[in-house]
Protein backbone atom coordinates (compact mmCIF):
# COMPACT_ATOMS: atom_id res chain seq x y z
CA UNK A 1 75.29 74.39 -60.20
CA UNK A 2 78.66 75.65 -58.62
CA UNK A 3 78.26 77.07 -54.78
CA UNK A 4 80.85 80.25 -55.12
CA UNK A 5 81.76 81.84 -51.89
CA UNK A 6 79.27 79.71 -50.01
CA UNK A 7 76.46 81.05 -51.95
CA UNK A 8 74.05 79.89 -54.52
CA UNK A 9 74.40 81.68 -57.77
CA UNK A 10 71.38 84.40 -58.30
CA UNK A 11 69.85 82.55 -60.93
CA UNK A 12 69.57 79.25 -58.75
CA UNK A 13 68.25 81.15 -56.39
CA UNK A 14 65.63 82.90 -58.34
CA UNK A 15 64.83 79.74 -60.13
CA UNK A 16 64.83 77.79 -56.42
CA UNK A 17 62.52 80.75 -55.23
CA UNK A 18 60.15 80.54 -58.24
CA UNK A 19 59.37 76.91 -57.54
CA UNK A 20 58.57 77.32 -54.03
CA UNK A 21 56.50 79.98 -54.84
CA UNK A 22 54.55 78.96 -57.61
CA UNK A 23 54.39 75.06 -56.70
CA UNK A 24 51.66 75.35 -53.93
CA UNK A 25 49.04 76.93 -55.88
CA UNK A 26 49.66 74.46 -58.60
CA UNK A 27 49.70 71.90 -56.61
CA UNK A 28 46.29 72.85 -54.17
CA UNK A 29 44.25 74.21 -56.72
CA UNK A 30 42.62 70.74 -57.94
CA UNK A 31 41.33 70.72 -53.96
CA UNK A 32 39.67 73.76 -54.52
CA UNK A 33 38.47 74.33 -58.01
CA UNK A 34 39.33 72.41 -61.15
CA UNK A 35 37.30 73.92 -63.70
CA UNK A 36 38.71 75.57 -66.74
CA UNK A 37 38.14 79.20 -65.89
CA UNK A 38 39.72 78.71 -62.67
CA UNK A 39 43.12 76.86 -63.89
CA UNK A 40 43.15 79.90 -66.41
CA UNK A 41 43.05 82.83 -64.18
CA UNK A 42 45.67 80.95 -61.74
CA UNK A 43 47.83 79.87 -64.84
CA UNK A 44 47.61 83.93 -66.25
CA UNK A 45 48.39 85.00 -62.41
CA UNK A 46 51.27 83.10 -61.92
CA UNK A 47 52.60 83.85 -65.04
CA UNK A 48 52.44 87.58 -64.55
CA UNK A 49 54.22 87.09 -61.34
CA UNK A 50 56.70 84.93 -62.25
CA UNK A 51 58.04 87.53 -64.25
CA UNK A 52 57.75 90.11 -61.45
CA UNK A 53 59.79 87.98 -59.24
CA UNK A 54 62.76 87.53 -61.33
CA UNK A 55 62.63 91.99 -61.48
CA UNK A 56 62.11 92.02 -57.86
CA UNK A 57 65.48 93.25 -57.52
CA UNK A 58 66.20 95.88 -59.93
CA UNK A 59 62.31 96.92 -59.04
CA UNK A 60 61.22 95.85 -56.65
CA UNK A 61 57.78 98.58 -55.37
CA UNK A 62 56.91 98.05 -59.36
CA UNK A 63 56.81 94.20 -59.28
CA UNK A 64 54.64 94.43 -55.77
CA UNK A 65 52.05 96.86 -57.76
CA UNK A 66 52.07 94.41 -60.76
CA UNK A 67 52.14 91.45 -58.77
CA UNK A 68 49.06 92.73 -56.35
CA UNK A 69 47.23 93.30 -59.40
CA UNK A 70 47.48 90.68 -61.37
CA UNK A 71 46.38 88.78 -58.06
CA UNK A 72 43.06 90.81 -57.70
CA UNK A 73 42.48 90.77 -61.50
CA UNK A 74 42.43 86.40 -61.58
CA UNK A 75 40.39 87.05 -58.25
CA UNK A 76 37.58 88.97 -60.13
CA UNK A 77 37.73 87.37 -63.05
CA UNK A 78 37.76 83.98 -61.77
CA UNK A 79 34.56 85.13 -59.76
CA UNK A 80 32.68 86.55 -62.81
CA UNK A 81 33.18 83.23 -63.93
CA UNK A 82 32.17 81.24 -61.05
CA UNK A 83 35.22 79.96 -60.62
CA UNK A 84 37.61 80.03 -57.03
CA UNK A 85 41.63 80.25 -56.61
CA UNK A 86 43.59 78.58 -54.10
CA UNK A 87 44.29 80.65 -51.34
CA UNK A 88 47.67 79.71 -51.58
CA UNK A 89 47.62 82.30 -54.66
CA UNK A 90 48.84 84.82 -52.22
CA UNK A 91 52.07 83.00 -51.32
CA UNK A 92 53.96 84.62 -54.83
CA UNK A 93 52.25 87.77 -53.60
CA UNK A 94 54.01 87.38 -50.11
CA UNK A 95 57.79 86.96 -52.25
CA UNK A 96 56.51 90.20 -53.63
CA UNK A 97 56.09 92.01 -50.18
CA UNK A 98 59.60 90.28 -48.87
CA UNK A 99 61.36 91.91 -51.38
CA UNK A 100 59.59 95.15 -51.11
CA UNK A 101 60.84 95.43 -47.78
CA UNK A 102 63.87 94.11 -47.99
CA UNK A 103 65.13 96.20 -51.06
CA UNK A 104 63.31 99.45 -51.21
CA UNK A 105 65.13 101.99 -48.62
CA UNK A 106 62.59 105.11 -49.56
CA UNK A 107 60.57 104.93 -46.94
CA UNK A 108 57.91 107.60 -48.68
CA UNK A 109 58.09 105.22 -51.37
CA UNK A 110 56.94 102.39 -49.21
CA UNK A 111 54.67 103.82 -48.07
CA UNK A 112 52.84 105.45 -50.99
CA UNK A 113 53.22 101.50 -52.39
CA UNK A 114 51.44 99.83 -49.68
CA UNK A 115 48.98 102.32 -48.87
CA UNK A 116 48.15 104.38 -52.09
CA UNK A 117 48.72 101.63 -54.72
CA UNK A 118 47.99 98.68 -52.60
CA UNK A 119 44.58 100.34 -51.23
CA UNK A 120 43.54 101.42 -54.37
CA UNK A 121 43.88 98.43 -56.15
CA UNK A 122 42.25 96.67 -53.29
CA UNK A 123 39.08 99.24 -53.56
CA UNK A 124 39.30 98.96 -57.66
CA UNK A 125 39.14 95.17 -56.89
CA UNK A 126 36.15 95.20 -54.51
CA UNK A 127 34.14 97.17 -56.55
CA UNK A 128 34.69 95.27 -59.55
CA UNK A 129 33.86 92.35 -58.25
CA UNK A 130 30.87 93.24 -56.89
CA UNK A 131 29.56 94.41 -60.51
CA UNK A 132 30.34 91.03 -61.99
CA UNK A 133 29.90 88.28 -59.62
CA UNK A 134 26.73 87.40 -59.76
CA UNK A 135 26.45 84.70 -56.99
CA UNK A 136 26.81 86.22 -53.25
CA UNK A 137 29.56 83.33 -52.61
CA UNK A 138 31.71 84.92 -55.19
CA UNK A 139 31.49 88.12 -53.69
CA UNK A 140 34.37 89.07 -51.43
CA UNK A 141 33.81 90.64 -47.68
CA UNK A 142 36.17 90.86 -44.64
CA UNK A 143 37.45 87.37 -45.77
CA UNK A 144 39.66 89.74 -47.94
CA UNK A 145 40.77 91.62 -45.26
CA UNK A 146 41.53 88.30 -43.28
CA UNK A 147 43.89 87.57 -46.69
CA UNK A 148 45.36 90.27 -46.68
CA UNK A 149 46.12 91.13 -43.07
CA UNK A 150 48.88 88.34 -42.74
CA UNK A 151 50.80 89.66 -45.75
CA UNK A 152 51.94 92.76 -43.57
CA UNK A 153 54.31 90.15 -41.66
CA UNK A 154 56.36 89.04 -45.39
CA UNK A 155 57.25 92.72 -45.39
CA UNK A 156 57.71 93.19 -41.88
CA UNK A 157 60.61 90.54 -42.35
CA UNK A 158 62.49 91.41 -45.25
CA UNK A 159 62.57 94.96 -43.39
CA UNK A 160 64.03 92.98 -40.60
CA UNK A 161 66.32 91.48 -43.36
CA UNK A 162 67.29 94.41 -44.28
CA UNK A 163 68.28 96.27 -41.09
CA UNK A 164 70.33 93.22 -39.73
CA UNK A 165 72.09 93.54 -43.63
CA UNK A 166 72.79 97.75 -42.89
CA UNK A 167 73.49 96.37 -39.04
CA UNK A 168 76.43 93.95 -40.55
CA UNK A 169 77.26 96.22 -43.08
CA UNK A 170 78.28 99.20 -40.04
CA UNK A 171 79.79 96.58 -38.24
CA UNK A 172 81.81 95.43 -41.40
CA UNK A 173 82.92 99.33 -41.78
CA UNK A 174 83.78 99.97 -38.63
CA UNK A 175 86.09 97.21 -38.18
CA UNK A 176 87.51 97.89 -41.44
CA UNK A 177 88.21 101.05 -39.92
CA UNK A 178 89.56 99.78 -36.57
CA UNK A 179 91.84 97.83 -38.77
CA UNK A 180 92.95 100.72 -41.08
CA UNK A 181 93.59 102.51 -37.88
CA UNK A 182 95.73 99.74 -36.28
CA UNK A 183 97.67 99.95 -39.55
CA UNK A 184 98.46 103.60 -39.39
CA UNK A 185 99.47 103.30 -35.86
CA UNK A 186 101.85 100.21 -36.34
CA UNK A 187 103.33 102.17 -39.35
CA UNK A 188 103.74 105.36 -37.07
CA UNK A 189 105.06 103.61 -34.17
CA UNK A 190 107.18 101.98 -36.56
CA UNK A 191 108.75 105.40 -38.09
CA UNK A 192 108.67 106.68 -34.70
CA UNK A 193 111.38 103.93 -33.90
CA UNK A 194 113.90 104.12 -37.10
CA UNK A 195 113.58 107.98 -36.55
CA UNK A 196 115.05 106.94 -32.64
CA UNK A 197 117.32 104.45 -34.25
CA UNK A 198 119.16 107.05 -36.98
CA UNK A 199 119.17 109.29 -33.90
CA UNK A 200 121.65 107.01 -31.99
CA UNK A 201 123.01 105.98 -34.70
CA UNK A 202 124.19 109.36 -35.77
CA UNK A 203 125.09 110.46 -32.17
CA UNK A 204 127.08 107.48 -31.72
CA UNK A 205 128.29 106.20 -34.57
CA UNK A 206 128.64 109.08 -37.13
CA UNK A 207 130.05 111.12 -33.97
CA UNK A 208 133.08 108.25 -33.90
CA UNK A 209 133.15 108.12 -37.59
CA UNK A 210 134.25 112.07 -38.06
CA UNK A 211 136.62 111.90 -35.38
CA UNK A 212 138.27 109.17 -36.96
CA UNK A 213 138.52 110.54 -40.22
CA UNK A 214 139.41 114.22 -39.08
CA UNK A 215 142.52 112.15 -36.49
CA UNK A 216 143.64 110.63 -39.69
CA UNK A 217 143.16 113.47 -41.89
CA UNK A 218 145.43 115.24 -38.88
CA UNK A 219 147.81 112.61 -38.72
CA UNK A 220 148.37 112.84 -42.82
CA UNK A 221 149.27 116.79 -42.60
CA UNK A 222 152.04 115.42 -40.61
CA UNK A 223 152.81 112.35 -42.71
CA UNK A 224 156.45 113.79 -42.86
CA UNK A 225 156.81 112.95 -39.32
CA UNK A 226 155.71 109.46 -39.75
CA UNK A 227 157.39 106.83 -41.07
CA UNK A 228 156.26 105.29 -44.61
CA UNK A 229 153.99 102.12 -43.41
CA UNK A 230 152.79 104.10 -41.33
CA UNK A 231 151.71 106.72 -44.02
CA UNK A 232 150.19 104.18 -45.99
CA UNK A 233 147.66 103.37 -43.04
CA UNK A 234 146.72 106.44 -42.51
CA UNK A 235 145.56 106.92 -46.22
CA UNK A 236 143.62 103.81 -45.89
CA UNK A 237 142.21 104.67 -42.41
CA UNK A 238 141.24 108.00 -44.09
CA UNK A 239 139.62 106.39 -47.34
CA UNK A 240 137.86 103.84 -45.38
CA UNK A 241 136.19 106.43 -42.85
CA UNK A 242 135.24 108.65 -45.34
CA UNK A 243 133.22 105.86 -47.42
CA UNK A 244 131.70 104.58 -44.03
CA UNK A 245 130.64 107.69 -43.53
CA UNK A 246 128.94 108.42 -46.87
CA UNK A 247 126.87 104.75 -46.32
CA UNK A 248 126.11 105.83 -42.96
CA UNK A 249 124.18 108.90 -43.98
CA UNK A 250 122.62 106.77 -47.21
CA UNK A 251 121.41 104.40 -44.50
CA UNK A 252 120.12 106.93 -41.87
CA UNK A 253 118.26 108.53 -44.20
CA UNK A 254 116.33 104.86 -45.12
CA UNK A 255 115.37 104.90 -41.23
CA UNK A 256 114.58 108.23 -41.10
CA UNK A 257 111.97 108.28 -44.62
CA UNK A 258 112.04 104.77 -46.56
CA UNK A 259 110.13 106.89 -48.97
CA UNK A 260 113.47 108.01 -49.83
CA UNK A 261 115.72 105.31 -50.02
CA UNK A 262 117.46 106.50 -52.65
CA UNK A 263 121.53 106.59 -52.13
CA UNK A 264 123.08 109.73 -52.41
CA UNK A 265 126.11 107.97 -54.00
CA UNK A 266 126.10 104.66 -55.84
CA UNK A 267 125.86 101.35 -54.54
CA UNK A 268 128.91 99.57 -54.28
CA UNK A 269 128.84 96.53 -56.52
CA UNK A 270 131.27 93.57 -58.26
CA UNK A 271 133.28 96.73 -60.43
CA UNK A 272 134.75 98.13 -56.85
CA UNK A 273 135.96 94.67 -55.83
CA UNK A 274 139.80 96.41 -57.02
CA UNK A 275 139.21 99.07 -54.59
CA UNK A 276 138.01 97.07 -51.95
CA UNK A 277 141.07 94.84 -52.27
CA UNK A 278 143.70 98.01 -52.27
CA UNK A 279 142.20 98.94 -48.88
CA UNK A 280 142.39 95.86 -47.14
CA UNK A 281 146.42 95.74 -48.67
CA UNK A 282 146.42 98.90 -47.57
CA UNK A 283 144.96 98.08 -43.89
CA UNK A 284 147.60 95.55 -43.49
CA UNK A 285 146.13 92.45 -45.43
CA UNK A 286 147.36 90.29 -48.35
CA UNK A 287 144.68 88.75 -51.05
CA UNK A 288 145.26 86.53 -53.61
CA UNK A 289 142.54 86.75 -56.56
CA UNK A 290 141.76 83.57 -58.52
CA UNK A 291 140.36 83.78 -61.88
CA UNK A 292 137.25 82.79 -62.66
CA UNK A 293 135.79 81.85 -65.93
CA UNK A 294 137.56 83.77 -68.81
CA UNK A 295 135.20 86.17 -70.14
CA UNK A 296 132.62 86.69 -67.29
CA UNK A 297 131.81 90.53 -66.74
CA UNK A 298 130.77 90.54 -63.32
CA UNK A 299 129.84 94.41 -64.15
CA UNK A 300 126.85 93.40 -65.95
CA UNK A 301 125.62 91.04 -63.51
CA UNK A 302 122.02 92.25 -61.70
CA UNK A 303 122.32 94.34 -59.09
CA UNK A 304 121.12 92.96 -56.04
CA UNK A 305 123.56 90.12 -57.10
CA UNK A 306 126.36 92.30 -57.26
CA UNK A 307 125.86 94.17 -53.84
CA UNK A 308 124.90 90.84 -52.13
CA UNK A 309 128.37 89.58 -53.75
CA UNK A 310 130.61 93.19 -52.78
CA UNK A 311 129.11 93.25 -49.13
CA UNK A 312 129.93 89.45 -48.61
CA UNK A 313 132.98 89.92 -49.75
CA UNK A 314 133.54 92.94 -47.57
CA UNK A 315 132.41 91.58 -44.69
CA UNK A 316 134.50 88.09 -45.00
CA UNK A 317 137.77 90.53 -45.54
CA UNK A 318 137.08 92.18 -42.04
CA UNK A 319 136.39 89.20 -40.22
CA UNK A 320 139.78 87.70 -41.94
CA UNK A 321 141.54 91.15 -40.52
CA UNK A 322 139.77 90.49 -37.11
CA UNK A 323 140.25 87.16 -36.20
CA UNK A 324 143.24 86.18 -38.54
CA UNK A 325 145.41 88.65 -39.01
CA UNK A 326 148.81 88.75 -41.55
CA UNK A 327 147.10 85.43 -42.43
CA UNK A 328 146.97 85.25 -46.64
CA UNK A 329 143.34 85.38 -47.89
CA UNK A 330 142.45 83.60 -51.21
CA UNK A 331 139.59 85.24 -52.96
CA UNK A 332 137.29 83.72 -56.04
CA UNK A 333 134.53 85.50 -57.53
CA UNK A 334 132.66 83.70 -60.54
CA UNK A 335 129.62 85.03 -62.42
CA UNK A 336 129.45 81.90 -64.89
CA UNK A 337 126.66 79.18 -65.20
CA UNK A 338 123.99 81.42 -64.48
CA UNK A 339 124.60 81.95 -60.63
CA UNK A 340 127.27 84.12 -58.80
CA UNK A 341 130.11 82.45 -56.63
CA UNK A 342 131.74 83.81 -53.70
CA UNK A 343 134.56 82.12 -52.19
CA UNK A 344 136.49 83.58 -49.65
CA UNK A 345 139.50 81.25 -47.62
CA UNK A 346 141.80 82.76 -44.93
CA UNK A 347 144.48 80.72 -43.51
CA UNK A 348 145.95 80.66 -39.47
CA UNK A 349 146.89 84.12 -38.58
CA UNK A 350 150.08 85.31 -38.10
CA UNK A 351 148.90 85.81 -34.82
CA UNK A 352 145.82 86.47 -31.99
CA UNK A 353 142.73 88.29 -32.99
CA UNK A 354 141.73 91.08 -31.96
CA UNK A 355 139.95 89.56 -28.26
CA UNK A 356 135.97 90.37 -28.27
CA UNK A 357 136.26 91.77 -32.02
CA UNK A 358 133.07 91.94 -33.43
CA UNK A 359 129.85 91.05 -32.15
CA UNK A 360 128.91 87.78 -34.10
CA UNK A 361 126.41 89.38 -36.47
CA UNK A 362 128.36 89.35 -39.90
CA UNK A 363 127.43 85.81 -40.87
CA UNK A 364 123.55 86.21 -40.02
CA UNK A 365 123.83 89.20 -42.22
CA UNK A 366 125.51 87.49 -44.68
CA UNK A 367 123.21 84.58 -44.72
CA UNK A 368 120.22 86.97 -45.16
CA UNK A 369 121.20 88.72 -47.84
CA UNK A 370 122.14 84.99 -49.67
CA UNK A 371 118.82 83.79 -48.70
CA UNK A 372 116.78 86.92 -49.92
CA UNK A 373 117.96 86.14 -53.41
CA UNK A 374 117.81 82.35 -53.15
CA UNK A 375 121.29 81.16 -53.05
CA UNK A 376 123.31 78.74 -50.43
CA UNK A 377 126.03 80.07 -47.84
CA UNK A 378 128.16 78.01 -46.27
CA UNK A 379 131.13 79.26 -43.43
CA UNK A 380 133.09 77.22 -41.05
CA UNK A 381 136.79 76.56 -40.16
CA UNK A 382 139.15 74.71 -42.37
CA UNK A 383 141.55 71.66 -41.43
CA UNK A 384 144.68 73.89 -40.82
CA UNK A 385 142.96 76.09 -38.99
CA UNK A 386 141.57 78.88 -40.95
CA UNK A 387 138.15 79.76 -42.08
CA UNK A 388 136.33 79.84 -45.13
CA UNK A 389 133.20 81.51 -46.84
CA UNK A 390 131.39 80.08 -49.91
CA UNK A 391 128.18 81.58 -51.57
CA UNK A 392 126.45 81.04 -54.40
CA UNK A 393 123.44 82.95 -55.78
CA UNK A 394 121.55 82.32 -58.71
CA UNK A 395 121.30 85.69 -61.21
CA UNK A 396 117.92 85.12 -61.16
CA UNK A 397 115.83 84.13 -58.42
CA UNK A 398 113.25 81.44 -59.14
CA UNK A 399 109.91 81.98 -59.05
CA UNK A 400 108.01 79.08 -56.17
């Protein structure tokens, strides 16, 4: 027998119940009476009950009735016989009563049960057995009142039972609801601060966005007074403000509803690696690309794979531009072997960084996004005084 939950299963129970109930009689009744009428009506009793107690739950006011009169029919007819029961006959009767009220919730049903049933039968009972026992002995008095009286307190505790059970239950719903509650307010308070957080960041940083794209945009309408490098900045500086600006708004709009994180343009992914590289020739930088395994479409890689792989990237090109500029930046981008491999090495600059420039957060992010699909990063400095960037991510993460 197998203890699930820390409880018996319901037919252990019942079958545990059934032999505590039914054992005592068995076992008492040679004390009292051991002729044959007497084992039969206890036998026939116990039978009738037994089944009763394995429907006490499904019915449980009809198995008291049936129960309670099977008891008083052995009574009778063991006393038209001559023959006595146990009085630990009534202990299956007190299961009955348990049950009764532990299970039934109608109180009008209860009632009517204990007092219209269980009276009658007890009336039906006396008067029977006055007509057929013949000896004064076998005739039953207030002794059957002193029987009965104590079998008040078996149904006075399973309704006990069963108002700590509706007690627990409340208790059980109300902290379900406390905790449901807590939820919603975490959640709110939680949308209550990305709705602050797209706030600032659209004051501040869409606000410095636009006015560097519309000084760029102002400085191109008078590209003839400029001289060509300087031309081919501006275009860049204009290209690369505008696209900011479109992932800005993608990403305020995730704080704002995450309901709706939907892009309103497509993310960027391995196929706008070209275009990534043009603007950071165009902003200044050199790149040299290194082939990777002939025949690899990095455009049909998955893709969280392929934005992990374009924002790494990205974000090793600016911190190359920050901290080492003119310095030549050697670029490799695999999709062979089943994983994706970033490698990204810039050499000395040509001279100081920008002092201050960024605000150390581009490798954590980096990292995370590696991490979320199970790969490795590494990132440190290289003997002649460069830095490099490796990361490789498997195109499908493994299951633990």
């Amino acid at each position: 027998m197998r203890v699930v939950d820390g409880k018996w299963p319901r037919w252990g129970a019942d079958a545990g119940l059934v032999v505590l109930a039914f054992a005592p009689p068995l076992l008492s009744q040679p004390y009292v009476d051991t002729s044959g009428p007497a084992w039969s009506a206890l036998i026939g009793y116990e039978a009738v009950t037994a089944v009763m107690v394995l429907l006490r739950r499904r019915l449980p006011a009809t198995a008291f009735v049936l129960g309670f009169g099977a008891l008083v029919a052995a009574l009778v007819g063991g006393a038209a016989e001559g023959a006595k029961l146990t009085p630990m006959a009534f202990v299956p009767l007190a299961v009955l009563l348990y049950s009764l009220g532990s299970l039934c919730t109608s109180w009008a049903r209860t009632v009517s049960v204990l007092l219209g049933c269980g009276g009658a039968i007890s009336l039906l009972g006396l008067w029977a057995n006055r007509m057929t026992a013949e000896a004064s002995e076998f005739q039953g008095r207030l002794d059957v009142l002193a029987a009965l009286a104590p079998m008040l307190l078996a149904w006075a505790m399973g309704f006990a039972s069963r108002s700590r059970r509706a007690l627990l239950a409340a208790a059980e719903q109300r902290a379900a609801e406390a905790s449901r509650a807590q939820r919603l307010e975490a959640a709110q308070a939680t949308q209550r601060e990305r709705a602050r957080i797209a706030r600032e960041m659209h004051d501040v940083v869409a606000h410095s966005l636009t006015l560097l794209v519309v000084h760029a945009e102002t400085l191109r309408a008078r590209g003839d007074e400029l001289p060509d490098w300087a031309r081919t900045q501006i275009d860049g500086l204009a290209a690369a403000g505008r696209q900011s600006g479109g992932e800005l708004r993608d990403l305020l709009r995730v704080l704002r509803d995450p309901a709706e994180a939907a892009p309103l343009q497509p993310v960027p992914g391995l196929g706008e690696l070209d275009a990534l590289l043009d603007s950071h020739r165009a902003a200044g930088g050199t790149v040299e690309v290194r082939k990777g395994t002939p025949g690899t479409a990095l455009e049909s890689l998955p893709a969280p794979v392929q934005t992990a792989g374009y924002r790494i990237v990205q974000e090793a090109l600016s911190n190359a531009r920050r901290h080492a500029p003119g310095a030549p930046v050697r670029l490799l981008v695999d999709g062979a072997a089943g994983r994706l491999r970033c490698e990204v090495e810039n050499s000395r600059g040509a001279r100081r960084g920008t002092a201050g420039a960024g605000i150390g957060l581009g490798l954590v992010s980096m990292r995370e996004r590696v991490d979320a699909l199970g790969g490795r990063l590494t990132a440190g400095p290289t003997g002649d005084g460069g830095f490099r960037v490796v990361a490789t991510m498997p195109l499908e993460k493994e299951r633990a």
